[in-house]
C-alpha atoms as a PDB file:
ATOM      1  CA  UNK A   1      18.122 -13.793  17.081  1.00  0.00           C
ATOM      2  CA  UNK A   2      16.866 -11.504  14.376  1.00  0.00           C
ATOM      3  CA  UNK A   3      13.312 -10.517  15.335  1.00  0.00           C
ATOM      4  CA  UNK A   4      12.264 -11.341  11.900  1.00  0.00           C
ATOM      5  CA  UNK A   5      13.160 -14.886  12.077  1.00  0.00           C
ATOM      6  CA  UNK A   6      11.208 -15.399  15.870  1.00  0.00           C
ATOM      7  CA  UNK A   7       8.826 -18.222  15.200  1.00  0.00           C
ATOM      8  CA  UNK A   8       6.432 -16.261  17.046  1.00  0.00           C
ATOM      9  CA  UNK A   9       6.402 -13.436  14.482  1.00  0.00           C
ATOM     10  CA  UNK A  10       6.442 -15.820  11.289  1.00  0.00           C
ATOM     11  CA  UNK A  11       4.503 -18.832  12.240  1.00  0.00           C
ATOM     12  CA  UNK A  12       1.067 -16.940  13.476  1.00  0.00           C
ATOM     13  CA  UNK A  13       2.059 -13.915  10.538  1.00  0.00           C
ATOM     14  CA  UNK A  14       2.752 -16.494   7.394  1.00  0.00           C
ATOM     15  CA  UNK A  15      -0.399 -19.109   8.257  1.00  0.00           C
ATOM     16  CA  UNK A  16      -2.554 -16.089   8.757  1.00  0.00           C
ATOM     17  CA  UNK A  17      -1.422 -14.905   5.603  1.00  0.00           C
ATOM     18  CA  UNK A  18      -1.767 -17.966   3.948  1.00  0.00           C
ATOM     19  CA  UNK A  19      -5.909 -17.950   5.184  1.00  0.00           C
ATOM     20  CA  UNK A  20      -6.567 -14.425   3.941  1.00  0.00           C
ATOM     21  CA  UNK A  21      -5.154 -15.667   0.492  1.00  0.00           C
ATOM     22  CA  UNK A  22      -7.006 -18.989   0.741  1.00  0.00           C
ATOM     23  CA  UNK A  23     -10.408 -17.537   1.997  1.00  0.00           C
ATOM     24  CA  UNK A  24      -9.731 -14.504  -0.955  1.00  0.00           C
ATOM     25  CA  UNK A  25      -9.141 -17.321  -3.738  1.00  0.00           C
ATOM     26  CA  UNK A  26     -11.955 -19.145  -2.178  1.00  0.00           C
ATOM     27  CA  UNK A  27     -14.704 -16.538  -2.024  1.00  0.00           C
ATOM     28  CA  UNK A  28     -13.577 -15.337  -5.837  1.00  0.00           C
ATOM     29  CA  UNK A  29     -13.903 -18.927  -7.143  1.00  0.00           C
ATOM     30  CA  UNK A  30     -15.981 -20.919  -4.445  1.00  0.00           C
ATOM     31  CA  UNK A  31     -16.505 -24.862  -5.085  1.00  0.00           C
ATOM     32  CA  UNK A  32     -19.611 -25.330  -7.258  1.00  0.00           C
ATOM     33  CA  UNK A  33     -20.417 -28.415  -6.371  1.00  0.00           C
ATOM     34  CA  UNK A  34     -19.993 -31.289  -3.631  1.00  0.00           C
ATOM     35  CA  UNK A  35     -16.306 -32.360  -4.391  1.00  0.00           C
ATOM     36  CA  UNK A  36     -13.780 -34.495  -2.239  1.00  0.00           C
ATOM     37  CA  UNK A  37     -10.769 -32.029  -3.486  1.00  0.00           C
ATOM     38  CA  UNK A  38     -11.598 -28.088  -3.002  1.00  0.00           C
ATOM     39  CA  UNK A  39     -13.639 -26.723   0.074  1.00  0.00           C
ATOM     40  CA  UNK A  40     -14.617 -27.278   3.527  1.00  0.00           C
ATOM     41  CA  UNK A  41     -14.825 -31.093   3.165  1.00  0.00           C
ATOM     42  CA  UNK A  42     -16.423 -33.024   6.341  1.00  0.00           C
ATOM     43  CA  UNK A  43     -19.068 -35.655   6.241  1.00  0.00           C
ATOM     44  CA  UNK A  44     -21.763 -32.768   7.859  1.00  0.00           C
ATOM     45  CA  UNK A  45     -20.635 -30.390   5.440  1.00  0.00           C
ATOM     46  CA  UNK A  46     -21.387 -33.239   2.324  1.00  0.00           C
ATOM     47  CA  UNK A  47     -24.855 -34.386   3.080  1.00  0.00           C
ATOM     48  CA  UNK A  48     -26.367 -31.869   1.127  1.00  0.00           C
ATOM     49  CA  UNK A  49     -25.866 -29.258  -1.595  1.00  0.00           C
ATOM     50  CA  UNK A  50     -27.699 -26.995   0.650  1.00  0.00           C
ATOM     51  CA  UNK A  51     -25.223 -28.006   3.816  1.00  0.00           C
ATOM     52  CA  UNK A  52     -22.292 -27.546   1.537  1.00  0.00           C
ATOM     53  CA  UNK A  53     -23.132 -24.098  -0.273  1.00  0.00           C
ATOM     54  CA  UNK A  54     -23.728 -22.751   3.570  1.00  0.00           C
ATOM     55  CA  UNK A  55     -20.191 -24.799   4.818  1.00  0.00           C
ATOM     56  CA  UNK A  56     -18.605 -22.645   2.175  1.00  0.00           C
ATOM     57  CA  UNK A  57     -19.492 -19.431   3.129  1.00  0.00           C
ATOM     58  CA  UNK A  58     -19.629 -20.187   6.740  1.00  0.00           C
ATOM     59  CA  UNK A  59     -15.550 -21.260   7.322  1.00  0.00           C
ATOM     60  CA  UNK A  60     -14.925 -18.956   3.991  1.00  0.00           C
ATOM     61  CA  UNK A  61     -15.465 -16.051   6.912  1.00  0.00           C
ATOM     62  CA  UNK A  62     -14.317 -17.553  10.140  1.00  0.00           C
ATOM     63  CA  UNK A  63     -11.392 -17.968   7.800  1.00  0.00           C
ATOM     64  CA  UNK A  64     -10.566 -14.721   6.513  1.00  0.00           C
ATOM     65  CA  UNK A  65     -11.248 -13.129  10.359  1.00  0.00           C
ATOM     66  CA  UNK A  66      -9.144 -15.992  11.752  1.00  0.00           C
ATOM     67  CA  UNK A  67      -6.267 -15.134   9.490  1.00  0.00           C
ATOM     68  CA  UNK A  68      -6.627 -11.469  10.074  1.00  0.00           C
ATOM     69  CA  UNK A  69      -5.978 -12.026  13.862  1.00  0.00           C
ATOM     70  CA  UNK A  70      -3.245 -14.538  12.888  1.00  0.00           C
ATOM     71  CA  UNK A  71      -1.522 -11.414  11.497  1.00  0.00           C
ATOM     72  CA  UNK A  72      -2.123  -9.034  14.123  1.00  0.00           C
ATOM     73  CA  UNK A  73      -0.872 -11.548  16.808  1.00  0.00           C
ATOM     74  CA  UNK A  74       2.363 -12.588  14.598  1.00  0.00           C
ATOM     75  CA  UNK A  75       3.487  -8.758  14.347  1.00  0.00           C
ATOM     76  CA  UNK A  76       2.872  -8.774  18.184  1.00  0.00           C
ATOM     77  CA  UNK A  77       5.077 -11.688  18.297  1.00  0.00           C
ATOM     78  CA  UNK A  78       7.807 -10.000  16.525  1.00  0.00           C
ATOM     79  CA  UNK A  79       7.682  -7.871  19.663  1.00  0.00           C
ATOM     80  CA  UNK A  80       8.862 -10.359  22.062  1.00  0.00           C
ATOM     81  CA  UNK A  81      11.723 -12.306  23.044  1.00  0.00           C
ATOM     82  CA  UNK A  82      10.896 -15.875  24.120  1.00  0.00           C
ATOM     83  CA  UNK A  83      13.854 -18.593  23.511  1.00  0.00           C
ATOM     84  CA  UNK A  84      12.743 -20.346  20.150  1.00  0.00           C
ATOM     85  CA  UNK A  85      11.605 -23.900  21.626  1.00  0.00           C
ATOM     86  CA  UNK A  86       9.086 -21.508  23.452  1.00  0.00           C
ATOM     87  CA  UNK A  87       8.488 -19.432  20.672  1.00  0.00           C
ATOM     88  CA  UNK A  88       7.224 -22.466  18.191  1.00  0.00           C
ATOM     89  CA  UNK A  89       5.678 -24.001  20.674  1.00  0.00           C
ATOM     90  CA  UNK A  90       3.402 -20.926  21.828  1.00  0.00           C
ATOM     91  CA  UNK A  91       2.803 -20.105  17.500  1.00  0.00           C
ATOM     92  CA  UNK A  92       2.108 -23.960  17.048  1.00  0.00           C
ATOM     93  CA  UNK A  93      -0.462 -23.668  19.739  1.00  0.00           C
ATOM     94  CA  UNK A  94      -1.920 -20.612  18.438  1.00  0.00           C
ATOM     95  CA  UNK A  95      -2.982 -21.938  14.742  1.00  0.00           C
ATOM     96  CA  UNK A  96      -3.856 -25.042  15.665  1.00  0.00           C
ATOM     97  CA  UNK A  97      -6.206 -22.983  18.307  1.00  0.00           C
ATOM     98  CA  UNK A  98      -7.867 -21.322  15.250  1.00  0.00           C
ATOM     99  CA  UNK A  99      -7.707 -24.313  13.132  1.00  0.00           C
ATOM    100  CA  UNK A 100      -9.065 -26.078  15.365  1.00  0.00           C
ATOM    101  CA  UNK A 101     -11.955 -23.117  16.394  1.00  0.00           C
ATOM    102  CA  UNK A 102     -12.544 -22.760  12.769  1.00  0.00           C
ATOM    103  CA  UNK A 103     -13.704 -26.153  12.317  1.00  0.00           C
ATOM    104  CA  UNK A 104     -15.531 -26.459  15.555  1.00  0.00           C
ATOM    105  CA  UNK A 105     -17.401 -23.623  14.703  1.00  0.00           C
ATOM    106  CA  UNK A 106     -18.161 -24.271  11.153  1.00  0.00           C
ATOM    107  CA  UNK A 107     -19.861 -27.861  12.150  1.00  0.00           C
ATOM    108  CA  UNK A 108     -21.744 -26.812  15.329  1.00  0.00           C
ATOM    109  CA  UNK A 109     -23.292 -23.758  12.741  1.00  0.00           C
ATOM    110  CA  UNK A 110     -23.898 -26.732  10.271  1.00  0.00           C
ATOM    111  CA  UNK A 111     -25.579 -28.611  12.915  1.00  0.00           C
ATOM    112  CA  UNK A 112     -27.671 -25.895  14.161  1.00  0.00           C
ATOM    113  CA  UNK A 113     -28.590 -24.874  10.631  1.00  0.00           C
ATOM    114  CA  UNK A 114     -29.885 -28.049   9.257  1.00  0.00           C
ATOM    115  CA  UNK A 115     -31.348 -31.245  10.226  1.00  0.00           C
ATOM    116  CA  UNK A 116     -29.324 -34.494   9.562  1.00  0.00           C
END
């Protein structure tokens, strides 16, 4: 197998690439106002203009960081030589560990930062 074509390398590389784009688009031309289509949408992060303004910003950054070490850890991945079913396995772990730690974060900061 090609190294470029290891899930390892693309999976982690190309969804962190995708959240520095995302996070870049969002921070140029961030969601105004409370809206069920364009942000971080959760039912914390919607109580309050003031709650969704800081929701923004908040997973805005834990976005662009997350996707940054997405990258780093996909070109490490095109380093190594797991079988593929091991390879997507170990990248689908990885992003849905930052997924999943970029939401955690974002509401336990939202529920530390305001009073619902």
């Amino acid at each position: 197998m090609n190294n470029w074509e290891n899930p390892l390398f693309l999976l982690p590389f190309l969804v962190g690439l995708t959240f520095v784009v995302v996070a870049f688009i969002s921070k140029t031309y961030p969601p105004r106002g409370i809206n069920k289509i364009y942000g971080y949408r959760t039912k914390r992060s919607m109580n309050s203009q003031a709650q969704w303004d800081f929701a923004q910003e908040y997973s805005n950054n834990l976005m662009n960081r997350y996707g940054i070490m997405l990258i780093i850890l996909g070109i490490a991945g095109y380093f190594t030589s797991f079988s593929n079913t091991v390879a997507v396995i170990l990248g689908g772990f990885i992003i849905t560990f930052f997924i999943t730690a970029m939401i955690f974060k974002t509401e336990r900061a939202l529920k530390n930062n305001f009073d619902d």
